[in-house]
N, C-alpha and C. Protein backbone atom coordinates (compact mmCIF):
# COMPACT_ATOMS: atom_id res chain seq x y z
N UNK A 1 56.52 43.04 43.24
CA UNK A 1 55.82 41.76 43.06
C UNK A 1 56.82 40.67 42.71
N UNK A 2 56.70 39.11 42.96
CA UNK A 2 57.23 38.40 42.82
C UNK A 2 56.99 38.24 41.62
N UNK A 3 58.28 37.12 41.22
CA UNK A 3 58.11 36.59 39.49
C UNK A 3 56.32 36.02 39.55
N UNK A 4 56.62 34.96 40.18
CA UNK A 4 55.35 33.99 39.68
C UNK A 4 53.66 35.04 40.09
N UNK A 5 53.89 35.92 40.78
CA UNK A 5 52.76 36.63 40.94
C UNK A 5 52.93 37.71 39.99
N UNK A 6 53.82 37.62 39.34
CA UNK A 6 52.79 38.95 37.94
C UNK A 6 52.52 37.82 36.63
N UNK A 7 53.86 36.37 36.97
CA UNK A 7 53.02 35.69 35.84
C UNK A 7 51.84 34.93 35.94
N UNK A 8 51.54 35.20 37.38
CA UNK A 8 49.47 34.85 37.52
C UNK A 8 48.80 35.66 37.26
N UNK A 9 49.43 37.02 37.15
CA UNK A 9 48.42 37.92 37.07
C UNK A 9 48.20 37.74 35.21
N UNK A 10 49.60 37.90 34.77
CA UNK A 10 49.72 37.87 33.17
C UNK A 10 48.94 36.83 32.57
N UNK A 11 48.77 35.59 33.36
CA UNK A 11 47.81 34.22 32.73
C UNK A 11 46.73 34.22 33.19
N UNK A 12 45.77 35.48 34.29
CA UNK A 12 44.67 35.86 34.65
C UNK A 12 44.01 37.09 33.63
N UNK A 13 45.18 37.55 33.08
CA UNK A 13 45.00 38.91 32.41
C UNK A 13 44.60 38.32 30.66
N UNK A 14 45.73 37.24 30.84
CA UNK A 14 45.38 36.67 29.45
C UNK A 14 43.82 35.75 28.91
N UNK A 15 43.73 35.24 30.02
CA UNK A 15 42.08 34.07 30.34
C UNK A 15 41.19 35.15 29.92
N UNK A 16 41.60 36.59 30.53
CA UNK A 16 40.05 37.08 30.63
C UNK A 16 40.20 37.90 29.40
N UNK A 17 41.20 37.75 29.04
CA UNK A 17 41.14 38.86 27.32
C UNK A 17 40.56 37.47 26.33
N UNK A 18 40.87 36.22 26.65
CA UNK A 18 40.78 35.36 26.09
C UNK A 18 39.28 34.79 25.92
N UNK A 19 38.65 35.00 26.86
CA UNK A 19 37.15 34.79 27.57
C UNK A 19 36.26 36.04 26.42
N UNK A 20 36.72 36.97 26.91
CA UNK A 20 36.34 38.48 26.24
C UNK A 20 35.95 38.21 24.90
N UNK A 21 37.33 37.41 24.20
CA UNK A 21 37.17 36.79 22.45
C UNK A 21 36.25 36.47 21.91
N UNK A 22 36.31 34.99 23.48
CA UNK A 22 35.48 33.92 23.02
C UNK A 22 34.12 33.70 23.15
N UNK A 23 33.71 35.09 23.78
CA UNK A 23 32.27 35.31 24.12
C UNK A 23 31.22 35.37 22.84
N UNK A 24 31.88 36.69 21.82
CA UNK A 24 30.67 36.64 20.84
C UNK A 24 31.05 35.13 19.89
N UNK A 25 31.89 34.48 19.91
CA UNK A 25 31.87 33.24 18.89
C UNK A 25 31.20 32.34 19.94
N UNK A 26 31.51 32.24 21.06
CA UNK A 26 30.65 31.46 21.88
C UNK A 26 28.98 31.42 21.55
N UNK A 27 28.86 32.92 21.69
CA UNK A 27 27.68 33.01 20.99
C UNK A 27 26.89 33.21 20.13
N UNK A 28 27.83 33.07 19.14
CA UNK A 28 27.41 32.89 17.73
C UNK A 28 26.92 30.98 17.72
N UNK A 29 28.09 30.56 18.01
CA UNK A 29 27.66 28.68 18.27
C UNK A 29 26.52 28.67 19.07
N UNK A 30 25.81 29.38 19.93
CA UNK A 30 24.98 28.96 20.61
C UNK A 30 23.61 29.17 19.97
N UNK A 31 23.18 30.36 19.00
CA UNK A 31 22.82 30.67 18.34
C UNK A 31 22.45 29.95 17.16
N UNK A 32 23.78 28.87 16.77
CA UNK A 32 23.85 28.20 15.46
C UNK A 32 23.31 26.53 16.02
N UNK A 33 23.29 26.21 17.38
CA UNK A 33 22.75 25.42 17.92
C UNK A 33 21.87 25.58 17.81
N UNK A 34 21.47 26.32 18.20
CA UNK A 34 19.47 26.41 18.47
C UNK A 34 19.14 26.31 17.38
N UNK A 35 19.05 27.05 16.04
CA UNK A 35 18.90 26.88 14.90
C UNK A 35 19.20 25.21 14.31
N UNK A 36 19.78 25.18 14.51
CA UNK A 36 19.98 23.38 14.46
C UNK A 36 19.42 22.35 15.22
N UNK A 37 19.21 22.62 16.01
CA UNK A 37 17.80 22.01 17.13
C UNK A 37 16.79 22.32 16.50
N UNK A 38 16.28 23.51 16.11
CA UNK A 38 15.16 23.79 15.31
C UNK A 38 14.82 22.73 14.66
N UNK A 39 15.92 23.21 13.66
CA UNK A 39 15.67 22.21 12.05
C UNK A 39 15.69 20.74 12.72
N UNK A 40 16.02 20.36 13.57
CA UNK A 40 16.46 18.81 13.96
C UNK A 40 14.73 18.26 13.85
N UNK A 41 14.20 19.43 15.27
CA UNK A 41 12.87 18.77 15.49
C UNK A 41 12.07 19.10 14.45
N UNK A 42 11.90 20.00 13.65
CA UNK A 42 11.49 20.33 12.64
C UNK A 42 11.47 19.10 11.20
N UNK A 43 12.78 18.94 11.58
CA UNK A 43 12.62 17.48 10.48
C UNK A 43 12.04 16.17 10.66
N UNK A 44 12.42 16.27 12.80
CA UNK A 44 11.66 14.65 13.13
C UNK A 44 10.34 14.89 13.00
N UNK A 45 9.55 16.28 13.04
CA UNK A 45 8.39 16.14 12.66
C UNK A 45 8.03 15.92 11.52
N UNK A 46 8.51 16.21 10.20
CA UNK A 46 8.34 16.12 8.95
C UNK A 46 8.25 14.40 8.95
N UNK A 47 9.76 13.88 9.51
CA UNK A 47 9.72 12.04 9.05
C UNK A 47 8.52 11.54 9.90
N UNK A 48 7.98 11.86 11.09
CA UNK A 48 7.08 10.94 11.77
C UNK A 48 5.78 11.11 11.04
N UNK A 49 5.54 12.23 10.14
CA UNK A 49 4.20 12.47 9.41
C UNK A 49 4.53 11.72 8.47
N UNK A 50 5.60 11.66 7.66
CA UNK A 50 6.09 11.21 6.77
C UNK A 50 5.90 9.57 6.77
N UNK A 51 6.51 9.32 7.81
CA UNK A 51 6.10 7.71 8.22
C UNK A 51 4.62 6.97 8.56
N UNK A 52 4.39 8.51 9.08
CA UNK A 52 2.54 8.42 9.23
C UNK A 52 1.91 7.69 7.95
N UNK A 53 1.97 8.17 7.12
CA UNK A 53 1.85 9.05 5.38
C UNK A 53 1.82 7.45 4.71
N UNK A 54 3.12 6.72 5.04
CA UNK A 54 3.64 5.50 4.44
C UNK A 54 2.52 4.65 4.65
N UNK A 55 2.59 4.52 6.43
CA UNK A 55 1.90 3.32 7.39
C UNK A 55 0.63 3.48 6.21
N UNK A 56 -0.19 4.85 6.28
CA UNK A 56 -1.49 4.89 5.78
C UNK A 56 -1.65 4.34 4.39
N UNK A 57 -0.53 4.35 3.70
CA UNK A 57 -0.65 4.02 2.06
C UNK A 57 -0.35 2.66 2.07
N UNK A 58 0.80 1.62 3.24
CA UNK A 58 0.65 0.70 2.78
C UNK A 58 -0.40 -0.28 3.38
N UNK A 59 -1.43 0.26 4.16
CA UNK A 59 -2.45 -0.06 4.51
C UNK A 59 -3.39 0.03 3.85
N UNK A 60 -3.62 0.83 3.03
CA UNK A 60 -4.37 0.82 1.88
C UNK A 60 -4.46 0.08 0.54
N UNK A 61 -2.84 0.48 0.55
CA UNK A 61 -2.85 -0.51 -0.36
C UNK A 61 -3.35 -2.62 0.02
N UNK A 62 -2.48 -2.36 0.75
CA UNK A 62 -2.78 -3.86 1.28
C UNK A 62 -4.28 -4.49 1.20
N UNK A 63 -5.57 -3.53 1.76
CA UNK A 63 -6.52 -3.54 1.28
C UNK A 63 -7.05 -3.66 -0.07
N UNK A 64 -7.00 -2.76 -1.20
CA UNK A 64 -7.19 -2.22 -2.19
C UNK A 64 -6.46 -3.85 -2.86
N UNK A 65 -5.08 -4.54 -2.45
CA UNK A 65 -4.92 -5.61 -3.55
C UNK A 65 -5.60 -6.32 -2.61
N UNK A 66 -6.33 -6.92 -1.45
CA UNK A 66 -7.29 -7.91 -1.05
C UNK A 66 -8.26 -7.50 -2.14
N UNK A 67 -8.75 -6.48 -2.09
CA UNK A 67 -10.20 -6.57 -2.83
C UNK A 67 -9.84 -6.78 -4.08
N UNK A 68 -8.69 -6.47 -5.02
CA UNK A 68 -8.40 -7.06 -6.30
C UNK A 68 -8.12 -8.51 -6.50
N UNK A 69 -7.72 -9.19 -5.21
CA UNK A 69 -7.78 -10.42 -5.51
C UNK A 69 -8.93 -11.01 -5.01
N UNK A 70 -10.27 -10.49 -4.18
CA UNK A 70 -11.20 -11.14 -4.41
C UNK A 70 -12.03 -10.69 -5.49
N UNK A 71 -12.05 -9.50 -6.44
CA UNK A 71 -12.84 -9.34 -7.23
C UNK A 71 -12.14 -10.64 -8.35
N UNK A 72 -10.73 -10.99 -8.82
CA UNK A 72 -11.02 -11.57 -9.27
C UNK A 72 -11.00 -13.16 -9.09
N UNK A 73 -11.13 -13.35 -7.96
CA UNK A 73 -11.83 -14.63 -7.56
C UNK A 73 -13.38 -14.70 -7.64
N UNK A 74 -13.89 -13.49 -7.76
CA UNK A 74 -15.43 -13.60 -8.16
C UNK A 74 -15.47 -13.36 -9.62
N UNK A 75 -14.55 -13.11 -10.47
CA UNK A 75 -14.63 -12.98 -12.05
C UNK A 75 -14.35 -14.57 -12.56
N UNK A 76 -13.46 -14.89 -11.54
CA UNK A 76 -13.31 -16.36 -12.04
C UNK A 76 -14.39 -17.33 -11.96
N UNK A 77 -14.89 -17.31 -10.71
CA UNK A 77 -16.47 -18.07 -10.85
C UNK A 77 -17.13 -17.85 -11.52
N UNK A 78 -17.70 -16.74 -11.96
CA UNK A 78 -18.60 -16.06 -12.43
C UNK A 78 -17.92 -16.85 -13.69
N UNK A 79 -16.73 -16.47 -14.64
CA UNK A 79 -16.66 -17.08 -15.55
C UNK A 79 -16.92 -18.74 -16.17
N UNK A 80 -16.15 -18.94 -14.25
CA UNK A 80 -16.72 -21.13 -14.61
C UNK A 80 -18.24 -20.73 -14.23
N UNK A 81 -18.85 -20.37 -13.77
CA UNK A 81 -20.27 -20.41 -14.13
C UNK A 81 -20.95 -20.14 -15.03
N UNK A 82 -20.85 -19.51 -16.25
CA UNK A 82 -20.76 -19.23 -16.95
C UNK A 82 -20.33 -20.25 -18.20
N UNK A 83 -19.73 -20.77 -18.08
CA UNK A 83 -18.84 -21.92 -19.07
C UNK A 83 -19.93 -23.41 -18.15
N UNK A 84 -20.32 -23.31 -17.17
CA UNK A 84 -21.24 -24.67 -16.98
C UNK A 84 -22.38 -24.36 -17.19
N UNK A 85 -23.19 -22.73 -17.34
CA UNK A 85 -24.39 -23.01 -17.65
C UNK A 85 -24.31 -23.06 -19.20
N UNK A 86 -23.38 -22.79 -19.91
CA UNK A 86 -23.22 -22.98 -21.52
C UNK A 86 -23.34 -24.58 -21.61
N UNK A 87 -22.26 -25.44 -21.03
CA UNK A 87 -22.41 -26.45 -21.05
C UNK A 87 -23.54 -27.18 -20.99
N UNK A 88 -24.57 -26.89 -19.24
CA UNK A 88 -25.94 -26.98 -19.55
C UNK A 88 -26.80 -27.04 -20.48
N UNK A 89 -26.85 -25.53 -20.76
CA UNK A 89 -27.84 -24.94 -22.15
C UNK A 89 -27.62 -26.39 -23.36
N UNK A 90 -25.89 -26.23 -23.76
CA UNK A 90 -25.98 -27.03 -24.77
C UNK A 90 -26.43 -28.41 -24.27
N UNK A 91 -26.07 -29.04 -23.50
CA UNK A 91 -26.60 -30.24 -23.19
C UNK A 91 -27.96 -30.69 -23.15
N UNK A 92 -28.82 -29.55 -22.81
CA UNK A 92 -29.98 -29.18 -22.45
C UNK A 92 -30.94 -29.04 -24.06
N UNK A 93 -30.24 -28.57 -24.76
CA UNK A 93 -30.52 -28.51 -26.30
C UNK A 93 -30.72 -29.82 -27.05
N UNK A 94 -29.78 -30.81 -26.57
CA UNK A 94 -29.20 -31.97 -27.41
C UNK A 94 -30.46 -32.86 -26.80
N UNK A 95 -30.42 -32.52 -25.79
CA UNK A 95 -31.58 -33.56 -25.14
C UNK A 95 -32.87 -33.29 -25.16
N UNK A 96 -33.59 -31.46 -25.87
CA UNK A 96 -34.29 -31.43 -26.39
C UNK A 96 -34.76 -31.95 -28.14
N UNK A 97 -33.37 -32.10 -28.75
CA UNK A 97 -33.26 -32.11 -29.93
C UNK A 97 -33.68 -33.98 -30.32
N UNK A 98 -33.09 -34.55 -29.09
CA UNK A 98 -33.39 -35.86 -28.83
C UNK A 98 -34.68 -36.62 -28.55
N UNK A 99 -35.62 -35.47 -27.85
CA UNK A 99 -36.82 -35.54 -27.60
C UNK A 99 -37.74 -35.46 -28.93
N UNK A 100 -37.47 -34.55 -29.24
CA UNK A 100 -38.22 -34.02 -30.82
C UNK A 100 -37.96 -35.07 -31.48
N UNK A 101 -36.74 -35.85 -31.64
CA UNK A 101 -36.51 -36.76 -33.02
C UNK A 101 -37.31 -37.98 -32.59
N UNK A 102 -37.18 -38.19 -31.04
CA UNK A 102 -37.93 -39.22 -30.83
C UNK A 102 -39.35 -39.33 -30.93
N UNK A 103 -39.84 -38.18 -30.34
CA UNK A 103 -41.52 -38.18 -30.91
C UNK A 103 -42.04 -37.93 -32.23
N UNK A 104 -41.13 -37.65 -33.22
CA UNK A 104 -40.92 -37.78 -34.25
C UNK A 104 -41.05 -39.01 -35.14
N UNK A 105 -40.01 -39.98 -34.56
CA UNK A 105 -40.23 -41.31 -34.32
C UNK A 105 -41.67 -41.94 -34.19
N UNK A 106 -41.93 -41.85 -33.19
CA UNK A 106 -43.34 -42.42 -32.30
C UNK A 106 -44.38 -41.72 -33.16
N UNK A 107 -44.68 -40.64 -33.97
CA UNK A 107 -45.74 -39.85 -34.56
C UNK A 107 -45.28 -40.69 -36.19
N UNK A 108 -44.49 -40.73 -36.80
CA UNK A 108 -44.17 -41.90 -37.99
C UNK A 108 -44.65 -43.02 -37.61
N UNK A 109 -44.66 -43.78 -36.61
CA UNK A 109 -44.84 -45.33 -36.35
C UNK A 109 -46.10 -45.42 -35.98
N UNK A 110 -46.91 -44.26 -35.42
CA UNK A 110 -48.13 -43.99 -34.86
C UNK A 110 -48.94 -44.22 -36.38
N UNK A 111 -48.07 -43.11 -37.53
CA UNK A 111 -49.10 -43.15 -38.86
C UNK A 111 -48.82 -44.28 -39.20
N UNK A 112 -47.98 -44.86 -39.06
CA UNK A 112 -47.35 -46.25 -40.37
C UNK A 112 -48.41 -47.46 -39.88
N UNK A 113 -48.76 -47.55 -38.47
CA UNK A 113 -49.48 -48.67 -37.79
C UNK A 113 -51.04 -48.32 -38.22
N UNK A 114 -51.19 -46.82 -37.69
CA UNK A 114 -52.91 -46.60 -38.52
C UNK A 114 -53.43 -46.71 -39.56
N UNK A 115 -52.47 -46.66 -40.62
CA UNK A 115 -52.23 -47.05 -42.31
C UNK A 115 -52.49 -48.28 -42.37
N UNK A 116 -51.68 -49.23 -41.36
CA UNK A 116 -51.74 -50.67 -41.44
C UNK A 116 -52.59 -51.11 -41.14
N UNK A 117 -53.70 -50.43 -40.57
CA UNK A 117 -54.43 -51.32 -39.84
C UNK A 117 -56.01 -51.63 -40.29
């Protein structure tokens, strides 16, 4: 055999002892791939529920403070309503109290004139 044809054979002889090696680590990585693909999609499923999860809470929430800020936009009326029918009432008092003193009045002047007369 010529030189360069036993050193093809020697760098054919070597590839395939080399191949031979690299087979079970080859497939050990291929193995450790898949497993890692696993977990990959395994996790994008976890974050897209996860994100699901969020969307739903801050939608809720978002709700939940509307209705806290209209409940207390209805505590606040309710309170100025509240503070004007007081106002009322008392006003409403003073101008009964005004009534009374006046016929009060008119029932004195009523006797004082029948006396007089």
């Amino acid at each position: 055999q010529l030189p360069w044809e036993k050193l093809r054979e020697k760098v054919r002889q070597d590839l395939q002892v080399a191949e031979q090696a690299a087979q079970p680590a080859y497939e050990q990585a291929s193995k450790g791939l898949e497993k890692v693909e696993l977990s990959m999609s395994t996790t994008q499923e976890r974050l897209a529920r996860a994100k699901d999860e969020m969307h739903e809470v801050e939608k809720n929430f978002g709700k939940t403070r509307l209705e806290a800020e209209r409940l207390q936009l209805l505590l606040s009326s309710v309170k100025q309503r509240r503070k004007q029918a007081q106002k009322g009432g008392d006003a409403c008092d003073a101008l009964e109290k005004e009534v009374k003193h006046q016929s009060e009045q008119c029932e004195e002047m009523t006797a004082n004139y029948q006396e007089s007369s």
